[in-house]
N, C-alpha and C. Protein backbone atom coordinates (compact mmCIF):
# COMPACT_ATOMS: atom_id res chain seq x y z
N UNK A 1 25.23 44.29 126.23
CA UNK A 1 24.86 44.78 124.89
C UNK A 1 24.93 43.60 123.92
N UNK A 2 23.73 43.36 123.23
CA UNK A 2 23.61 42.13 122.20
C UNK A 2 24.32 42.61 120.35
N UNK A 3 25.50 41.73 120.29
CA UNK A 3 25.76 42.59 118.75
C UNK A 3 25.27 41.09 117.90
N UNK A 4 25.02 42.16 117.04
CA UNK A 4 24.11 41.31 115.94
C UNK A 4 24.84 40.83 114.91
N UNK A 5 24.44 39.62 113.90
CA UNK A 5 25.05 38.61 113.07
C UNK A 5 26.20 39.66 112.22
N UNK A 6 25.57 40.82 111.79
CA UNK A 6 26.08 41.78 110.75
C UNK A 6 27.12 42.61 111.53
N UNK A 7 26.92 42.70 112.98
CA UNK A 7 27.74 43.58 113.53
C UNK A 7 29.23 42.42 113.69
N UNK A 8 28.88 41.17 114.00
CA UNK A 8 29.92 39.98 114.70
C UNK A 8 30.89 39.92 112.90
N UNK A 9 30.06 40.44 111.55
CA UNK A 9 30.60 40.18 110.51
C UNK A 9 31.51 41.11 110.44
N UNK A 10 31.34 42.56 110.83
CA UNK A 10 32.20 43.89 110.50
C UNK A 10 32.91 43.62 111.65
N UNK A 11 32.74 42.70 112.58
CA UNK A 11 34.23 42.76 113.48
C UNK A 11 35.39 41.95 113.07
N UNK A 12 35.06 40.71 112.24
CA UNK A 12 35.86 39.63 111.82
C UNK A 12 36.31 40.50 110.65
N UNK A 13 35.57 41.20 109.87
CA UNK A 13 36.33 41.52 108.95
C UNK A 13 37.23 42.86 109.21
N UNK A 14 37.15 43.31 109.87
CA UNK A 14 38.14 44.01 110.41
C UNK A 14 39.41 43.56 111.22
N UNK A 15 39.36 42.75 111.91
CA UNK A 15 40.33 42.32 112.65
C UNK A 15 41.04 41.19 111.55
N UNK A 16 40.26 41.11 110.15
CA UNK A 16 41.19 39.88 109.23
C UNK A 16 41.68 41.26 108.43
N UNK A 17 41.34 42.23 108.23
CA UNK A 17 42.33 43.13 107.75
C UNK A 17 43.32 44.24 108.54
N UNK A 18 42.63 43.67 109.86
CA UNK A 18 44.38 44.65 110.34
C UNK A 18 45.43 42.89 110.25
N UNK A 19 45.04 41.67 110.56
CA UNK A 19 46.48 40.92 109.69
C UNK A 19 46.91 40.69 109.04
N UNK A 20 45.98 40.89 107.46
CA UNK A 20 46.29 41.41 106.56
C UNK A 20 47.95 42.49 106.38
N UNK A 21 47.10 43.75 106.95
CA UNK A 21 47.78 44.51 107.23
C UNK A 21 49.57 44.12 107.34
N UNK A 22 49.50 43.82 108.61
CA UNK A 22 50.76 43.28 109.64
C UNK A 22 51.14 42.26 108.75
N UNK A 23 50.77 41.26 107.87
CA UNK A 23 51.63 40.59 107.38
C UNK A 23 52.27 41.21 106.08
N UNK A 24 51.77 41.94 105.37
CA UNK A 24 52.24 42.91 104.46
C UNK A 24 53.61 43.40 104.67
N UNK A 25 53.13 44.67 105.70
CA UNK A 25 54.16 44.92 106.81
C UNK A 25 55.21 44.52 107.03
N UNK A 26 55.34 43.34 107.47
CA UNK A 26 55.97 42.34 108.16
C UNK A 26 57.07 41.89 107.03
N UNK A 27 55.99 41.65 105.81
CA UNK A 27 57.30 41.00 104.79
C UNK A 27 58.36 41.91 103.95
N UNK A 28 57.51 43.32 103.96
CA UNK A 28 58.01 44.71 103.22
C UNK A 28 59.47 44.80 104.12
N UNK A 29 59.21 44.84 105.57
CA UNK A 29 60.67 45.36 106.56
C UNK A 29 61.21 43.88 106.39
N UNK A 30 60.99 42.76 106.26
CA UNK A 30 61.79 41.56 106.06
C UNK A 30 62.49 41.36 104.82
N UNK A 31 61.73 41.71 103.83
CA UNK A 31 62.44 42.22 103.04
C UNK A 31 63.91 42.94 102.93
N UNK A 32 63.63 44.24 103.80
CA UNK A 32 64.73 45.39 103.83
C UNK A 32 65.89 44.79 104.79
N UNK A 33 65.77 43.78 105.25
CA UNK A 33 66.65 43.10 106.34
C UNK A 33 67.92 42.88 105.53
N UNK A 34 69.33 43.29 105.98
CA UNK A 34 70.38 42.86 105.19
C UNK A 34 70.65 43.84 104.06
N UNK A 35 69.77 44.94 103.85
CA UNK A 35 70.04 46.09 103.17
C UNK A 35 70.17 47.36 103.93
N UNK A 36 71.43 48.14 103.37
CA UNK A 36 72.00 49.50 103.97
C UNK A 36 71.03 50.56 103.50
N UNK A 37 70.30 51.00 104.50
CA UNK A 37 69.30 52.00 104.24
C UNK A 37 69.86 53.09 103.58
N UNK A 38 71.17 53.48 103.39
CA UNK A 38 71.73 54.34 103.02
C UNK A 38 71.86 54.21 101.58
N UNK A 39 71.54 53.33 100.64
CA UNK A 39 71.87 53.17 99.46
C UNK A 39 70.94 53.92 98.49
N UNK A 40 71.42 54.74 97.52
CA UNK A 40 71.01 55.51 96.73
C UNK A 40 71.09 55.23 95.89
N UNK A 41 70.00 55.91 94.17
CA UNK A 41 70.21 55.57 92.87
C UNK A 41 70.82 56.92 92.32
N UNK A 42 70.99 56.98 91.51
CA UNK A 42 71.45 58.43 90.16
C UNK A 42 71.09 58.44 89.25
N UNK A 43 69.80 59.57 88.71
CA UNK A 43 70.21 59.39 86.93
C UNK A 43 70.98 59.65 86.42
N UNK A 44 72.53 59.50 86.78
CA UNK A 44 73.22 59.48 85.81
C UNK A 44 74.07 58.22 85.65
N UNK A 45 73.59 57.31 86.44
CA UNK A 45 73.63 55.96 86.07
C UNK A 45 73.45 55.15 85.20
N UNK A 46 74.65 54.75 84.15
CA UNK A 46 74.26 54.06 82.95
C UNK A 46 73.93 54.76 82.05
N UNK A 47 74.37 56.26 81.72
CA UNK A 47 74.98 56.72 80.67
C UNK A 47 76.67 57.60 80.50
N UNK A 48 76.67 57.89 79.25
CA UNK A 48 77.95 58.07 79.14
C UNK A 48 78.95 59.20 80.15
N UNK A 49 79.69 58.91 80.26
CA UNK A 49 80.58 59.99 81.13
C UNK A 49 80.37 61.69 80.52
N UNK A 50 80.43 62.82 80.39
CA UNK A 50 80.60 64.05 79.63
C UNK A 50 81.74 63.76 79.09
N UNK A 51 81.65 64.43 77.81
CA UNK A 51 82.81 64.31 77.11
C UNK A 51 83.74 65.75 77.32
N UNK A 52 83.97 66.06 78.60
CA UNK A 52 84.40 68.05 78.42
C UNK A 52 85.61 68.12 79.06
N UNK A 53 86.09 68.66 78.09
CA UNK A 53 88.06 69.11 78.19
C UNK A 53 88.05 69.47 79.09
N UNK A 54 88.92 69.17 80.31
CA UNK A 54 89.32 70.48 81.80
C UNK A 54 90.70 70.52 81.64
N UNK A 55 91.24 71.86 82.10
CA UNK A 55 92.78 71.88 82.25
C UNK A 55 92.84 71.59 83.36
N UNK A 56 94.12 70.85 83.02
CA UNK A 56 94.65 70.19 84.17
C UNK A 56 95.43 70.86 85.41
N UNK A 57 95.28 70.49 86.69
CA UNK A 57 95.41 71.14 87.69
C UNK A 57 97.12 71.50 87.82
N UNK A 58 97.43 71.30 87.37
CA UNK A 58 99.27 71.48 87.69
C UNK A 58 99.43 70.79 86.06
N UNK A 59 100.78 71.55 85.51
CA UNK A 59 101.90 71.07 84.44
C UNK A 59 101.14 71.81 83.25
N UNK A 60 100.08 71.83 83.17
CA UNK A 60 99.39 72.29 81.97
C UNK A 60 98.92 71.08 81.24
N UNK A 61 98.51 71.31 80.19
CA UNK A 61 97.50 70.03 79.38
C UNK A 61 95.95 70.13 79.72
N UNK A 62 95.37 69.31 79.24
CA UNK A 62 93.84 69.13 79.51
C UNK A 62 93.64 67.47 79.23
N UNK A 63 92.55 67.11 80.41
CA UNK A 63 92.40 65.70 80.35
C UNK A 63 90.37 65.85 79.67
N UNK A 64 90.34 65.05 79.19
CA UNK A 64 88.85 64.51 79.21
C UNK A 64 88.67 63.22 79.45
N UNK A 65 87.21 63.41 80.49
CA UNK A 65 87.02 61.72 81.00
C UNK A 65 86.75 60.88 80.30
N UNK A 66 85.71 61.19 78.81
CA UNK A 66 86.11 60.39 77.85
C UNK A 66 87.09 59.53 77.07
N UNK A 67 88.16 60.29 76.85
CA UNK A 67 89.26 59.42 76.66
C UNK A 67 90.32 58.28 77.02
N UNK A 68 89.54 58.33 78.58
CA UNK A 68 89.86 56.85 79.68
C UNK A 68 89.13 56.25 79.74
N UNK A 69 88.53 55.95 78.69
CA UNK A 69 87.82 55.21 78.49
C UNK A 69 88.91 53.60 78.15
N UNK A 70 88.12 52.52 78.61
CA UNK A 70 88.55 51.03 78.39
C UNK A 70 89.50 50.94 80.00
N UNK A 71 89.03 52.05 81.12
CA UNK A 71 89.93 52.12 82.34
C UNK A 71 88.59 51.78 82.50
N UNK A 72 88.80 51.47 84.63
CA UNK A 72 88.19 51.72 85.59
C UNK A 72 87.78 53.25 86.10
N UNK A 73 87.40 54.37 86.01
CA UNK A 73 87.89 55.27 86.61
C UNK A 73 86.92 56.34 87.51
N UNK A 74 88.09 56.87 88.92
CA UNK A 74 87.09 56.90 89.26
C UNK A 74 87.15 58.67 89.78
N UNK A 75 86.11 59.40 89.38
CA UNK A 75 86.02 60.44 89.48
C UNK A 75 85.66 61.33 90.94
N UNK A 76 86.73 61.82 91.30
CA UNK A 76 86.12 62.78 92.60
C UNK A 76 86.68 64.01 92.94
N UNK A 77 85.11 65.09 93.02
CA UNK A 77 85.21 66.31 93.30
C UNK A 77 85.25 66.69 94.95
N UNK A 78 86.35 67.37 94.46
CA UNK A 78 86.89 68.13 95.82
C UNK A 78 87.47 69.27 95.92
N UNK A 79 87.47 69.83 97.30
CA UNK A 79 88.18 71.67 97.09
C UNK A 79 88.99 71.84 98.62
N UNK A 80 89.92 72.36 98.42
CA UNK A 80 90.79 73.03 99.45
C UNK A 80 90.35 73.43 100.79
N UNK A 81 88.66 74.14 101.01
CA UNK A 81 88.01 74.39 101.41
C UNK A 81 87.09 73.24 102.09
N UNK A 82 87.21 72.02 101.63
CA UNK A 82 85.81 71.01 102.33
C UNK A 82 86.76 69.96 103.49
N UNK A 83 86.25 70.34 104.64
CA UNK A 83 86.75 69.53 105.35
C UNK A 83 86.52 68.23 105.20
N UNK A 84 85.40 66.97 104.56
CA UNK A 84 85.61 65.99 104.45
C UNK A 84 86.11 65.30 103.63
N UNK A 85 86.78 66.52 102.35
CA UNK A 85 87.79 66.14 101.60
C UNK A 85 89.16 65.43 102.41
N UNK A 86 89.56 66.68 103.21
CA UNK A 86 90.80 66.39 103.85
C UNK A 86 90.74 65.18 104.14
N UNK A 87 89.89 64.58 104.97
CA UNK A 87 89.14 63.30 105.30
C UNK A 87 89.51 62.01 104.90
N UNK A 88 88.96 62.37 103.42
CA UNK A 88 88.72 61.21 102.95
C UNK A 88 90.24 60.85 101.71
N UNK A 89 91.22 61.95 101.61
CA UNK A 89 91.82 62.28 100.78
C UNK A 89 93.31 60.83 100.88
N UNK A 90 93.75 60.87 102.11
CA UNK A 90 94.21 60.00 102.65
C UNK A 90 94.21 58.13 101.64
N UNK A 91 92.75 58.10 101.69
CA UNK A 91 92.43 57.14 101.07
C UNK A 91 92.08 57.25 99.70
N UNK A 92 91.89 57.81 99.11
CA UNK A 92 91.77 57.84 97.49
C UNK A 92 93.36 58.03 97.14
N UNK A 93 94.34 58.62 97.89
CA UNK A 93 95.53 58.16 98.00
C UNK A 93 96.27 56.81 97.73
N UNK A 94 95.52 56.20 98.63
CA UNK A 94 96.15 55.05 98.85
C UNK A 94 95.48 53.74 97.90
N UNK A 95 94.27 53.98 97.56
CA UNK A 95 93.88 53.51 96.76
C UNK A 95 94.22 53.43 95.01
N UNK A 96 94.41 54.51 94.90
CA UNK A 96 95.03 54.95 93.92
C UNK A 96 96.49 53.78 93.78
N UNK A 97 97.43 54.02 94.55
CA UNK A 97 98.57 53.36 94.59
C UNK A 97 98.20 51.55 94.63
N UNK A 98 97.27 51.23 95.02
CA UNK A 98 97.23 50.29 95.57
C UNK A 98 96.32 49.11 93.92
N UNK A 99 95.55 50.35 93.13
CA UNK A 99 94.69 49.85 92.01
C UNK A 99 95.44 50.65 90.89
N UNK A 100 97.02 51.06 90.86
CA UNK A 100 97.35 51.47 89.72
C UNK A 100 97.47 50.59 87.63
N UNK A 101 97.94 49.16 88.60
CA UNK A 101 98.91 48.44 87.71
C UNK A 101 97.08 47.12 87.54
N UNK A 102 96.00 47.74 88.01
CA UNK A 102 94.88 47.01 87.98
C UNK A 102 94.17 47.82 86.58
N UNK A 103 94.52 49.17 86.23
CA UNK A 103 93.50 49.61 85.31
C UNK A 103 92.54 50.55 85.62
N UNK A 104 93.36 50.91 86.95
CA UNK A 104 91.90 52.34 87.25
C UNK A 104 92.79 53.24 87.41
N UNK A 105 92.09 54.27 87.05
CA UNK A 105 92.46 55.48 86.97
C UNK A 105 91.81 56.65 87.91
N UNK A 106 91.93 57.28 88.54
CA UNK A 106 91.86 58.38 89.64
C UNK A 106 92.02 60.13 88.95
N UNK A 107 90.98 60.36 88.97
CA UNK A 107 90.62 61.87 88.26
C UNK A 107 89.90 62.64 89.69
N UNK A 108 91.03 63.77 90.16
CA UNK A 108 90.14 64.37 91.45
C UNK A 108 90.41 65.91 90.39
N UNK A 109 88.64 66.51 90.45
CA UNK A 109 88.20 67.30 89.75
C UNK A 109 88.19 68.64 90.83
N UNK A 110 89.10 69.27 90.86
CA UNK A 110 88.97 70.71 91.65
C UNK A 110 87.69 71.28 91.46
N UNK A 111 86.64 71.86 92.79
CA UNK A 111 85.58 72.13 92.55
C UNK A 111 85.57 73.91 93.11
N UNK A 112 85.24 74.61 92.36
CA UNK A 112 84.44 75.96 92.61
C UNK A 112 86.02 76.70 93.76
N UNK A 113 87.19 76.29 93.66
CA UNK A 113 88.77 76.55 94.49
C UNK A 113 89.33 77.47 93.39
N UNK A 114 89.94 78.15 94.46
CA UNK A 114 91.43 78.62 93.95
C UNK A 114 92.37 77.53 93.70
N UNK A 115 93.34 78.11 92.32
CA UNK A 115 94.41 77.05 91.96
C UNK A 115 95.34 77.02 93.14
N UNK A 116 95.79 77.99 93.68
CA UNK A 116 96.72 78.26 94.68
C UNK A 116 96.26 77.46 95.97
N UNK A 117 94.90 77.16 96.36
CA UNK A 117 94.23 76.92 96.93
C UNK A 117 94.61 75.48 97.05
N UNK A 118 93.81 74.85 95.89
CA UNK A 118 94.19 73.41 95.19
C UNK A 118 95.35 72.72 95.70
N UNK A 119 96.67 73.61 95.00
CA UNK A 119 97.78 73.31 95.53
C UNK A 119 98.82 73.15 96.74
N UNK A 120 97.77 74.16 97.41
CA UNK A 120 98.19 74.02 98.30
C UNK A 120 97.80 72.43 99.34
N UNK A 121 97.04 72.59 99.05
CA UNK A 121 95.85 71.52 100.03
C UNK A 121 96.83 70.17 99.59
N UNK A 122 97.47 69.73 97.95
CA UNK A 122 98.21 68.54 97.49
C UNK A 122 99.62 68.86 98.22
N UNK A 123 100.62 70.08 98.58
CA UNK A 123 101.42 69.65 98.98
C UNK A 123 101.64 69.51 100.22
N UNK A 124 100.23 70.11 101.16
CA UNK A 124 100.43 69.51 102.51
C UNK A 124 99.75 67.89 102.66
N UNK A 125 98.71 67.55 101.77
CA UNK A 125 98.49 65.96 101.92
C UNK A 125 98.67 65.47 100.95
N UNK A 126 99.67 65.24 100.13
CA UNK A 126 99.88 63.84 99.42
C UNK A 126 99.47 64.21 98.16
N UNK A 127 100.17 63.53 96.74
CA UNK A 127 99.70 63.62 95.34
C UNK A 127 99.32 62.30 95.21
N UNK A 128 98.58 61.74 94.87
CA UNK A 128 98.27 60.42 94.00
C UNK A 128 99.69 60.42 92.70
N UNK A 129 99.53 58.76 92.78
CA UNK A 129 100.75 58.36 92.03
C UNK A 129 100.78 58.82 90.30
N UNK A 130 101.94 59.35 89.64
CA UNK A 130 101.82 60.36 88.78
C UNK A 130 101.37 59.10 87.49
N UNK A 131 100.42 59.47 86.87
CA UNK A 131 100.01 58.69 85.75
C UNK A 131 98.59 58.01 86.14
N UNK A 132 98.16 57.24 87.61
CA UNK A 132 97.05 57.01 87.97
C UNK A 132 96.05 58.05 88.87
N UNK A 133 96.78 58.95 89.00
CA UNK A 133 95.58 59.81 89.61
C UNK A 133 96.22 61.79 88.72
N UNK A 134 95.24 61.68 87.91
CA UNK A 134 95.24 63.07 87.82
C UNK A 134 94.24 64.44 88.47
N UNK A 135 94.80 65.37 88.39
CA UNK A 135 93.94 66.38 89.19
C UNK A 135 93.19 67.51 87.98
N UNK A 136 92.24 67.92 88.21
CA UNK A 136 91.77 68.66 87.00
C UNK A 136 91.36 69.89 87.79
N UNK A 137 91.57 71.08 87.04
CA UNK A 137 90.75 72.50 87.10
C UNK A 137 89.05 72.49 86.63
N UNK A 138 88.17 72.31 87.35
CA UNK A 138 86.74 72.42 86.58
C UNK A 138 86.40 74.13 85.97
N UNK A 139 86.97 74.00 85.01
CA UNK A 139 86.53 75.71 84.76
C UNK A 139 85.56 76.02 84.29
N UNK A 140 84.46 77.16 85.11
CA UNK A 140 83.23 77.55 84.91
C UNK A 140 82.18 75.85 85.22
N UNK A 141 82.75 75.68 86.32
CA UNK A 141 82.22 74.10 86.70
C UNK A 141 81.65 73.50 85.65
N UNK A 142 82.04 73.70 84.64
CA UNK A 142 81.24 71.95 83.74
C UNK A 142 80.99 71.37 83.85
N UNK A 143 82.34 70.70 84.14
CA UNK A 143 82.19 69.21 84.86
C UNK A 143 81.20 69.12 85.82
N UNK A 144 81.66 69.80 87.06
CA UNK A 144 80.05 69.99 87.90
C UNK A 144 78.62 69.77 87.53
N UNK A 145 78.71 71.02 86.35
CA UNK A 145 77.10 71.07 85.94
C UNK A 145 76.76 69.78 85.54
N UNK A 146 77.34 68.89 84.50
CA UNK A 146 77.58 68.00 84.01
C UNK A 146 76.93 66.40 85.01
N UNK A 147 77.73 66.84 85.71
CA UNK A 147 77.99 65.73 86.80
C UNK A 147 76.31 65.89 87.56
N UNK A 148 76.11 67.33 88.18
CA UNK A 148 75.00 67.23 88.83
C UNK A 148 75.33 67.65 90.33
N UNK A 149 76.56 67.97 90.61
CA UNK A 149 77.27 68.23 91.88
C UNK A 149 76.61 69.28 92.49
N UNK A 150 76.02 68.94 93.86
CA UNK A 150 75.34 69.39 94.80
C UNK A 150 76.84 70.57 96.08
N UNK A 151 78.02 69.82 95.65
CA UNK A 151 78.73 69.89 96.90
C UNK A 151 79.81 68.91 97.41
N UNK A 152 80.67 69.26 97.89
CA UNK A 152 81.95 68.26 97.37
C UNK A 152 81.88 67.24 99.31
N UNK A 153 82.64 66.35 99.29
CA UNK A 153 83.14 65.44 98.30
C UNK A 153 81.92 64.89 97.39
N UNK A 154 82.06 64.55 96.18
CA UNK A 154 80.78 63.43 95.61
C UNK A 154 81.76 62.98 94.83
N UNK A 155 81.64 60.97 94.36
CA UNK A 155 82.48 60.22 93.77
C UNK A 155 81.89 60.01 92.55
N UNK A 156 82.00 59.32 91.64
CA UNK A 156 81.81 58.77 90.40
C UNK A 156 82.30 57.79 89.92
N UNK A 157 82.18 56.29 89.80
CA UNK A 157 82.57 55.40 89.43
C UNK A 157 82.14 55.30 87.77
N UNK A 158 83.20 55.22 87.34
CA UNK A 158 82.94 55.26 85.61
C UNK A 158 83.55 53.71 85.02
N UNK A 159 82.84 53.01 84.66
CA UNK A 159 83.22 51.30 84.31
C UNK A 159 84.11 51.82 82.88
N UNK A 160 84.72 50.43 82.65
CA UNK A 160 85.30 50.24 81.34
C UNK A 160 85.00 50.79 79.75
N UNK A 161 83.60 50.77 79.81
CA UNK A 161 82.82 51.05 78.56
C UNK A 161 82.38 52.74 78.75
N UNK A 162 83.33 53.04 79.48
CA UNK A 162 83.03 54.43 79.48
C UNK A 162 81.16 55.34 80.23
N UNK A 163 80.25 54.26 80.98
CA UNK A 163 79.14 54.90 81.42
C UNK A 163 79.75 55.14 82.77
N UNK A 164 78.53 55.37 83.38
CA UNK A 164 78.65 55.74 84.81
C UNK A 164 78.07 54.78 85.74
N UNK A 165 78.89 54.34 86.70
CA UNK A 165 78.15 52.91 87.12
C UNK A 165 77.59 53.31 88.28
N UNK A 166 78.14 54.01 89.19
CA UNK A 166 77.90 54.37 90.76
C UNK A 166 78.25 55.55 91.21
N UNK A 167 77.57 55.94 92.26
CA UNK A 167 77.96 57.48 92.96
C UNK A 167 77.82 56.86 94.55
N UNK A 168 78.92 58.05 94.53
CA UNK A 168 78.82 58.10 96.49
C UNK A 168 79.31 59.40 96.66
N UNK A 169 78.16 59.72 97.76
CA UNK A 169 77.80 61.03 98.33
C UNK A 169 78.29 60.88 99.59
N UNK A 170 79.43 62.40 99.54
CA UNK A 170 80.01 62.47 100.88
C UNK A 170 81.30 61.57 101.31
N UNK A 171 81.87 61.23 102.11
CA UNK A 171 83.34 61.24 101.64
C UNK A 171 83.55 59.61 101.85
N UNK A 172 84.07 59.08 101.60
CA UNK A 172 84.18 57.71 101.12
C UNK A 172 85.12 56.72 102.11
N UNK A 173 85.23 55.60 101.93
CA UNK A 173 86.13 55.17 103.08
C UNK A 173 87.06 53.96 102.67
N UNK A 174 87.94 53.40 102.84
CA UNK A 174 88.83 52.36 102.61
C UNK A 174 88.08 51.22 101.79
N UNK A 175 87.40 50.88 103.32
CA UNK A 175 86.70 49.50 102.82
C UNK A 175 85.45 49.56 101.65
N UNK A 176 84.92 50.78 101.65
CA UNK A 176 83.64 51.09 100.19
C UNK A 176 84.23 51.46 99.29
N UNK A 177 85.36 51.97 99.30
CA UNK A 177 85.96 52.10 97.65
C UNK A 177 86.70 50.47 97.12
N UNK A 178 87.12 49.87 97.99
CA UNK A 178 87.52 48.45 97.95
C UNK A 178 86.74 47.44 97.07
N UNK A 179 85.50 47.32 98.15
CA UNK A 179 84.71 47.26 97.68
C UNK A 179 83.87 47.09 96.46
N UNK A 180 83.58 48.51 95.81
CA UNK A 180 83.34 49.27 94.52
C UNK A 180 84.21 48.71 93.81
N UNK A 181 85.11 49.03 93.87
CA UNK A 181 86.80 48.68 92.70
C UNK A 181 86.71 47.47 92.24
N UNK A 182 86.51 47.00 93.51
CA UNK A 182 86.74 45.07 93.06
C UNK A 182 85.51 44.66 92.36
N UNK A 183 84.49 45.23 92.91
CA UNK A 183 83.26 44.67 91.80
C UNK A 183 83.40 45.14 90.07
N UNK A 184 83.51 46.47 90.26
CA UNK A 184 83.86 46.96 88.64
C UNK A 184 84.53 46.18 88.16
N UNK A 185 85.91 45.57 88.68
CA UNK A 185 87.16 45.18 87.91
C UNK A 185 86.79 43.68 87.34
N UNK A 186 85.67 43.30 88.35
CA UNK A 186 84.64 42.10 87.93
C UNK A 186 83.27 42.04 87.21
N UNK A 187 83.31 43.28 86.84
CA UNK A 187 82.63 43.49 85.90
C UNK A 187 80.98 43.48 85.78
N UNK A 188 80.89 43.91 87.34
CA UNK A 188 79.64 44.27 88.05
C UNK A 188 79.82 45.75 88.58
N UNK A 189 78.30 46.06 88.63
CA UNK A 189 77.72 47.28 88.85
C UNK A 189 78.01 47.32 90.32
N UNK A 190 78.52 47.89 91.25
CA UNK A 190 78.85 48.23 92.87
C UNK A 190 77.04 48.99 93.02
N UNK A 191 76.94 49.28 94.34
CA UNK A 191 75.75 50.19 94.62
C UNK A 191 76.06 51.58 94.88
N UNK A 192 75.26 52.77 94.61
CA UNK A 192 75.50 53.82 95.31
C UNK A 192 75.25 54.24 96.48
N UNK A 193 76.16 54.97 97.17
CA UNK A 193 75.64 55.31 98.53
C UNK A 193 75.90 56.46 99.08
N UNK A 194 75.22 56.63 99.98
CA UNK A 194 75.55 58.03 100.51
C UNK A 194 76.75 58.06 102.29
N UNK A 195 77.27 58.41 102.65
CA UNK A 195 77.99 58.18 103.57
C UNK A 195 78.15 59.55 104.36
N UNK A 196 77.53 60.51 104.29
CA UNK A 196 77.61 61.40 104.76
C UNK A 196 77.09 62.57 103.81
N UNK A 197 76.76 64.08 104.62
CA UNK A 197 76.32 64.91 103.75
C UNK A 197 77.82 65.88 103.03
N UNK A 198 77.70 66.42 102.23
CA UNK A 198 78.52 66.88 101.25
C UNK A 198 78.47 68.73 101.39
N UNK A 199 79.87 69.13 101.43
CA UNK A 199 79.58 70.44 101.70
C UNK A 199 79.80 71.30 100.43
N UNK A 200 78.50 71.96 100.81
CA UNK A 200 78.69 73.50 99.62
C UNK A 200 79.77 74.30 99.50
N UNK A 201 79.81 75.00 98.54
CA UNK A 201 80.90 76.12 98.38
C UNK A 201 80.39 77.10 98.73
N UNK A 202 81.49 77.92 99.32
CA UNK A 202 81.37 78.77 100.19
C UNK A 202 80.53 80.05 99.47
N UNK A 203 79.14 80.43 100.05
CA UNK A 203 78.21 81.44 99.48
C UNK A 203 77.72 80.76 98.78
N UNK A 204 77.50 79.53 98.80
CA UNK A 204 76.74 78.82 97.59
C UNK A 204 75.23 78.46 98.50
C-alpha cells in the first residue's frame, strides 16, 4: 500500500503529539515525586479561629479558642465512642507534656458524647497536663459546626496570631504532630493531611 506525502504528514504529526503528550506527563508525575499524596487543603485555612464559649469538660468554667490566642494551639475533636481516638489519644498526651513550657496549648473538644461518657474514656487513658491541655463540652456542636467537622478524630492547628494554619484528618501520630509543632513554633505554615478516615457519630 503506497501512503501519500499528506498521509506520511498526519503520521509524523501524530506520533510528535503522542511525545508531546508523554513528556507533559512525564514532568506533571516528576513533579509529584517527593510529595505525600495524602496532603490536603481547608477553607478554613488562614482565617480566624471561632470565637464560641464551650463549657468546659470537668470543674466548670468555659474556655474560648479565641482567647489563646498569642499560643500555639492545637485543637482536637474527639468522643468516648471513636475508636481512633483511643488511638491516637496516647500521643496528644504526650505531646502535650512534652510542648507545655514551649507555648502550645492542647484544647480536646468533646464531640456529639455523653459527659459521663467523656469522663470516663479520661480516667481510663490519661488527662493531659493541667493548664496545657484543656477538655471542652461542644454544646449543640458549635464548635463542630464552626469547625466543619465531618467526624472525629479531626485536628486543628491554630498559629500564634490566632488563624488556622493546618488540619489533619483522622488520627494523628507522634512523628506528624512533631513535626507540625516544630514548624508553627518556627513560624511556618506545617501541611494538612489526612491519615486516615474519621468516624461519624453514632446515627449520624
Amino acid at each position: 500500500m503506497t501512503v501519500t506525502t499528506s498521509g506520511w504528514r498526519k503520521v509524523r504529526w501524530a506520533a510528535l503529539a503522542v511525545v508531546v503528550l508523554v513528556v507533559v506527563v512525564g514532568a506533571f508525575f516528576g513533579s509529584r515525586l517527593g510529595k505525600d499524596p495524602a496532603l490536603v487543603d481547608s477553607p478554613l485555612i488562614g482565617k480566624p479561629v471561632p470565637a464560641v464559649v464551650s463549657p468546659n469538660l470537668e470543674d466548670g468554667g468555659s474556655t474560648s479558642l479565641a482567647d489563646l490566642r498569642g499560643n500555639v494551639v492545637v485543637v482536637n475533636f474527639w468522643a468516648s465512642w471513636c475508636v481512633p481516638c483511643r488511638e491516637e489519644h496516647p500521643v496528644l498526651v504526650a505531646a502535650a507534656k512534652a510542648y507545655q513550657d514551649a507555648g502550645v496549648v492542647f484544647v480536646g473538644v468533646n464531640y456529639q458524647d455523653k459527659p459521663a461518657g467523656a469522663t470516663a474514656f479520661l480516667d481510663e487513658l490519661g488527662r493531659g497536663p493541667a493548664g496545657a491541655y484543656r477538655y471542652l463540652r461542644d454544646a449543640g456542636s458549635a464548635l463542630a459546626l464552626e469547625f466543619g467537622v465531618f467526624g472525629v478524630p479531626e485536628t486543628f492547628l491554630v498559629a500564634r496570631d490566632g488563624t488556622i494554619a493546618a488540619k489533619i484528618t483522622g488520627p494523628t501520630d507522634a512523628a506528624l504532630l512533631k513535626t507540625a509543632l516544630d514548624a508553627m513554633l518556627d513560624g511556618r505554615r506545617p501541611d494538612s493531611r489526612t491519615e486516615g478516615s474519621v468516624q461519624p457519630a453514632p446515627g449520624g
